[in-house]
N, C-alpha and C. Protein backbone atom coordinates (compact mmCIF):
# COMPACT_ATOMS: atom_id res chain seq x y z
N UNK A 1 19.93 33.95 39.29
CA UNK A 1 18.88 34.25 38.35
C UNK A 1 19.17 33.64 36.98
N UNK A 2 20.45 33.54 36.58
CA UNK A 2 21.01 33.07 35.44
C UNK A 2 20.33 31.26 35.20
N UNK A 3 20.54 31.08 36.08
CA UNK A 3 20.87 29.42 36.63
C UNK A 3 18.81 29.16 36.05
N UNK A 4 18.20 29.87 36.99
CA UNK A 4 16.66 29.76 36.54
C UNK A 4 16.36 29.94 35.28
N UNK A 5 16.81 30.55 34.53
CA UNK A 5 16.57 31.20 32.84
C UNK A 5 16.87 29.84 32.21
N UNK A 6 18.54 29.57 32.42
CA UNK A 6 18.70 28.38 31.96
C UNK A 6 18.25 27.24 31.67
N UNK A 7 17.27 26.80 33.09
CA UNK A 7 16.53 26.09 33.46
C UNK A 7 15.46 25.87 32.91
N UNK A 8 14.91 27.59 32.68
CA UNK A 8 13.27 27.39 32.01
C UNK A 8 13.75 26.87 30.08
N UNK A 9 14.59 27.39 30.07
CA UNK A 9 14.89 27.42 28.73
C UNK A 9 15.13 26.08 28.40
N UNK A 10 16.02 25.13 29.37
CA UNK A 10 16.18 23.85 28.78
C UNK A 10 14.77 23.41 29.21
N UNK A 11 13.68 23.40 30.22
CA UNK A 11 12.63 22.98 29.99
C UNK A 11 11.58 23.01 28.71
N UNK A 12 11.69 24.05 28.28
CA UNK A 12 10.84 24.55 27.51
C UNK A 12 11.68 24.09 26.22
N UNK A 13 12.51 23.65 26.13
CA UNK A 13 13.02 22.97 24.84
C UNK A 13 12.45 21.22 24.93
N UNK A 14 12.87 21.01 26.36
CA UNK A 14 12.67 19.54 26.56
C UNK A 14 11.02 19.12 26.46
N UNK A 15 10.12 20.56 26.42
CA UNK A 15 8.80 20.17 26.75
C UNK A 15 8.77 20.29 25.22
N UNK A 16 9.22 20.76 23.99
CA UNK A 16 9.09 21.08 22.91
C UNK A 16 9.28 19.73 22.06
N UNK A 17 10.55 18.91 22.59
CA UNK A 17 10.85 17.67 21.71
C UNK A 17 10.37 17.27 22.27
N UNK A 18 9.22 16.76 23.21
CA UNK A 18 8.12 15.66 23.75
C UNK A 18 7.45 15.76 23.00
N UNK A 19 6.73 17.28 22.52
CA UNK A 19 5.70 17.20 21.62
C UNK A 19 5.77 17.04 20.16
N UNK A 20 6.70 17.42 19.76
CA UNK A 20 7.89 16.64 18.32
C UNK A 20 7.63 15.57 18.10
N UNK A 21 7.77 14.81 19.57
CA UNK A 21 8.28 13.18 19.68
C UNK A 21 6.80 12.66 19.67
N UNK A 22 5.98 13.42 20.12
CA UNK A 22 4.54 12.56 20.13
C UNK A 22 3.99 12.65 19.20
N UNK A 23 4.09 13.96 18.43
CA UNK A 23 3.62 14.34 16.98
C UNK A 23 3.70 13.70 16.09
N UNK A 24 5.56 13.13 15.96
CA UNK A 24 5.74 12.14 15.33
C UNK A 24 5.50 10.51 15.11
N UNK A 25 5.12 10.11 16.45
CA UNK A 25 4.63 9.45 17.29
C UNK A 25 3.35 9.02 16.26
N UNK A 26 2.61 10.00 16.47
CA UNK A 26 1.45 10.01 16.25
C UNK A 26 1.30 9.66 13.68
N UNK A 27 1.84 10.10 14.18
CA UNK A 27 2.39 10.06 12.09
C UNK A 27 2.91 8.89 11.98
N UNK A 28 3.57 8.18 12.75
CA UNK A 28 4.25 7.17 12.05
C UNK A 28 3.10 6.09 12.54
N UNK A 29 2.39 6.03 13.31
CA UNK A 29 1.30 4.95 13.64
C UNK A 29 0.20 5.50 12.51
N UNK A 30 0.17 6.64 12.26
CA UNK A 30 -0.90 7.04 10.76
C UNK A 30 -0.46 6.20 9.62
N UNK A 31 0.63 6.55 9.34
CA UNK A 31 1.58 5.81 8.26
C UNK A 31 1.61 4.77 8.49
N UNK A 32 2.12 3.84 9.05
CA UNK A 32 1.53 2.38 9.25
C UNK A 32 0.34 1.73 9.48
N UNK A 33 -0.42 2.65 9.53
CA UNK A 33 -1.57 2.12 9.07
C UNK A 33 -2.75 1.79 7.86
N UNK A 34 -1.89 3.48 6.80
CA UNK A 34 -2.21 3.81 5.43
C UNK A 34 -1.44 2.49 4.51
N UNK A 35 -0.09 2.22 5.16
CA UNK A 35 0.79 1.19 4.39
C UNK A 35 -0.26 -0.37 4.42
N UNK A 36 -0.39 -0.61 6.33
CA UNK A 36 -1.34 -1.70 6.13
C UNK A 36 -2.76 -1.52 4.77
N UNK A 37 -3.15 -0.91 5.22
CA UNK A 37 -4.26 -0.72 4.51
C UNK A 37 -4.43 -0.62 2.87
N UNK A 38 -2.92 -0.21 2.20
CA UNK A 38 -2.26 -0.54 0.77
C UNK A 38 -2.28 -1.40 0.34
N UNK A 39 -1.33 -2.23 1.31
CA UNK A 39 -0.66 -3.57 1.27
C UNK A 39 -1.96 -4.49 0.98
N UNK A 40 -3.16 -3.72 2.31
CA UNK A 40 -4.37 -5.25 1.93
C UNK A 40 -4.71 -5.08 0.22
N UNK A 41 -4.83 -3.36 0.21
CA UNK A 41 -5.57 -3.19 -1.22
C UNK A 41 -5.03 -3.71 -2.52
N UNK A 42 -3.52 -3.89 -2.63
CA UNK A 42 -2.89 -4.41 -3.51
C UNK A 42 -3.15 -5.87 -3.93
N UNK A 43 -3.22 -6.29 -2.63
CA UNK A 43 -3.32 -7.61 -2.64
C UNK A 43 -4.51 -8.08 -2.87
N UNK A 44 -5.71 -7.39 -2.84
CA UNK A 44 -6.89 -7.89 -3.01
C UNK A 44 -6.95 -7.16 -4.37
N UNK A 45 -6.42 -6.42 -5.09
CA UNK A 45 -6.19 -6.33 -6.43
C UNK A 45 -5.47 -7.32 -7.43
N UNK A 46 -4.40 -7.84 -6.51
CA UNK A 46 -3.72 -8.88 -7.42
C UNK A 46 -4.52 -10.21 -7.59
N UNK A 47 -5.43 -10.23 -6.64
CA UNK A 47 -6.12 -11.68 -6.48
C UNK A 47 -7.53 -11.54 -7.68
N UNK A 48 -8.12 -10.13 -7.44
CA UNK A 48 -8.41 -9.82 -8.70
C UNK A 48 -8.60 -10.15 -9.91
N UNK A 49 -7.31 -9.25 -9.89
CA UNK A 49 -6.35 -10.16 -11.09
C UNK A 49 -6.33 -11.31 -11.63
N UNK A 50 -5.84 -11.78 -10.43
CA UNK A 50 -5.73 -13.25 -10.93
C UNK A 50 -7.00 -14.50 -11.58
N UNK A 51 -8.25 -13.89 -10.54
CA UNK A 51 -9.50 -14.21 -10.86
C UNK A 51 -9.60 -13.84 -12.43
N UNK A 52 -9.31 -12.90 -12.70
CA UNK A 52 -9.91 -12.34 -13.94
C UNK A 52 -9.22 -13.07 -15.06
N UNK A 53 -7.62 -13.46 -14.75
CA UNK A 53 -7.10 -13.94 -15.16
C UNK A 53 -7.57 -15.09 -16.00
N UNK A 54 -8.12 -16.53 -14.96
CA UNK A 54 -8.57 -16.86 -14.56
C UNK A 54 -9.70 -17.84 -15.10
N UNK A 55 -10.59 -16.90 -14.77
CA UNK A 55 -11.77 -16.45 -16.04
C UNK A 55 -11.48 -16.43 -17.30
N UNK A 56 -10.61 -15.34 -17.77
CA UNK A 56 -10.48 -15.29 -19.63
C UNK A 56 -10.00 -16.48 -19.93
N UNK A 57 -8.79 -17.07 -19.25
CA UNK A 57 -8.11 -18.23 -19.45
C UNK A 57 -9.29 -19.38 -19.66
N UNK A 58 -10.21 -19.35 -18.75
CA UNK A 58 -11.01 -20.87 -18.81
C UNK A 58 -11.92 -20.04 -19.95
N UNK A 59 -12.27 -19.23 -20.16
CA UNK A 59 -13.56 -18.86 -20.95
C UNK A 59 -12.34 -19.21 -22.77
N UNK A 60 -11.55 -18.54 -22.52
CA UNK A 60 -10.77 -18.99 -23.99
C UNK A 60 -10.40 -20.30 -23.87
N UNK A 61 -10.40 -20.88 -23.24
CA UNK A 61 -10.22 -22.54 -23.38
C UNK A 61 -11.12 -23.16 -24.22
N UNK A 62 -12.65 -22.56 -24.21
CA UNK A 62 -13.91 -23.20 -24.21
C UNK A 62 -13.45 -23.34 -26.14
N UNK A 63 -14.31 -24.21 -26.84
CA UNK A 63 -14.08 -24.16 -28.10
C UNK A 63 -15.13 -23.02 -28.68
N UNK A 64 -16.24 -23.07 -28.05
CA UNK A 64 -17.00 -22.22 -28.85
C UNK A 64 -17.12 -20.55 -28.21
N UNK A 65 -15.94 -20.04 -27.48
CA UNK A 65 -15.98 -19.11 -26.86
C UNK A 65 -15.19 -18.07 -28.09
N UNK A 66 -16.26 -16.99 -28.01
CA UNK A 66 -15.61 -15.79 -28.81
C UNK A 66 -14.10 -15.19 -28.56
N UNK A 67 -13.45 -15.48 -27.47
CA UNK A 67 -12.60 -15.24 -26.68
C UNK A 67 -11.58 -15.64 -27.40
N UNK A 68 -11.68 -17.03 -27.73
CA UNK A 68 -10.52 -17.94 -28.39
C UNK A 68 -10.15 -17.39 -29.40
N UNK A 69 -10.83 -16.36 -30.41
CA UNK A 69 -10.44 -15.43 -31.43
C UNK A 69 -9.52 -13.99 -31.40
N UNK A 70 -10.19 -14.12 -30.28
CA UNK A 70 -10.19 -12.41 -29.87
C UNK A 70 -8.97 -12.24 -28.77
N UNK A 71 -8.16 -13.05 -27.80
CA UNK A 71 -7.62 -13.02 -26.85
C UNK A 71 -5.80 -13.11 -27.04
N UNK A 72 -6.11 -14.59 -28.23
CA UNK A 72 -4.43 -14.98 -27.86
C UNK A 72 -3.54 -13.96 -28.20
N UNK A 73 -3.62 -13.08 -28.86
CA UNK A 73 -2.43 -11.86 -28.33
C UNK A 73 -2.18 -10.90 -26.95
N UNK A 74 -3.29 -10.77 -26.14
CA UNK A 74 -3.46 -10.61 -25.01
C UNK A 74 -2.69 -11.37 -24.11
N UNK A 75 -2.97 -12.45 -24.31
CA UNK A 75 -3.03 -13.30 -23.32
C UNK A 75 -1.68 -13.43 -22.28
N UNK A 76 -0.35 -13.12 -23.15
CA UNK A 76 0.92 -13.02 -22.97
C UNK A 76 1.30 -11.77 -21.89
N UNK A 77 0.78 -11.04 -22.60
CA UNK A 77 0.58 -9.47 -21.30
C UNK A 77 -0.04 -10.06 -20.62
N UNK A 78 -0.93 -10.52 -20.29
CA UNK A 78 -1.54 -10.60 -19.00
C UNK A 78 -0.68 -11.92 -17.93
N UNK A 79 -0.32 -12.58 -18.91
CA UNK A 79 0.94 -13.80 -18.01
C UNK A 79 2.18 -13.00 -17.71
N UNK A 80 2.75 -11.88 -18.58
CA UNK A 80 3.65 -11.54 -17.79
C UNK A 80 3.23 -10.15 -16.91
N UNK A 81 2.00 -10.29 -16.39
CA UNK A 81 1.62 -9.20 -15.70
C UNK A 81 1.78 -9.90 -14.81
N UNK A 82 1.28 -11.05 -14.27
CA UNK A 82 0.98 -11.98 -13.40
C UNK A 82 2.04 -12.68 -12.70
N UNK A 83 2.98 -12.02 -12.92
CA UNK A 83 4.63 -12.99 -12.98
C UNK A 83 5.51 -12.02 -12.17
């Protein structure tokens, strides 16, 4: 009778870390998918960025752009943002 107790008991542990294991299972394919899904967002933020970048850069290039007044202290933060 001992031997059966034993038995159920290591089952019922072994049926316990399956579901642990799938649980976890199940979280770490969540999590790699929140990371993918970061990773795109970052990156389509940095490109952004860079557009915008980009933009001010060619718009302060222009001679008659209000920009060219208003920017060149900026402009440095935003290059070493970009870096």
């Amino acid at each position: 009778m001992a031997r059966s107790s034993v038995l159920a008991s290591l089952q019922a542990d072994l049926d316990r870390a399956q579901r642990q294991e799938f649980d976890l299972a199940r979280k770490i394919t969540a999590l790699k998918g929140e990371h993918d899904r970061l990773t795109e967002k970052e990156q389509d933020l940095e490109a952004n960025l860079e557009r915008a970048y980009e933009a001010i850069k060619t718009e302060q290039d222009k001679p008659e752009s209000p920009l060219r007044l208003s920017l060149p202290a900026d402009l440095p933060l935003m290059e070493s943002a970009l870096s």
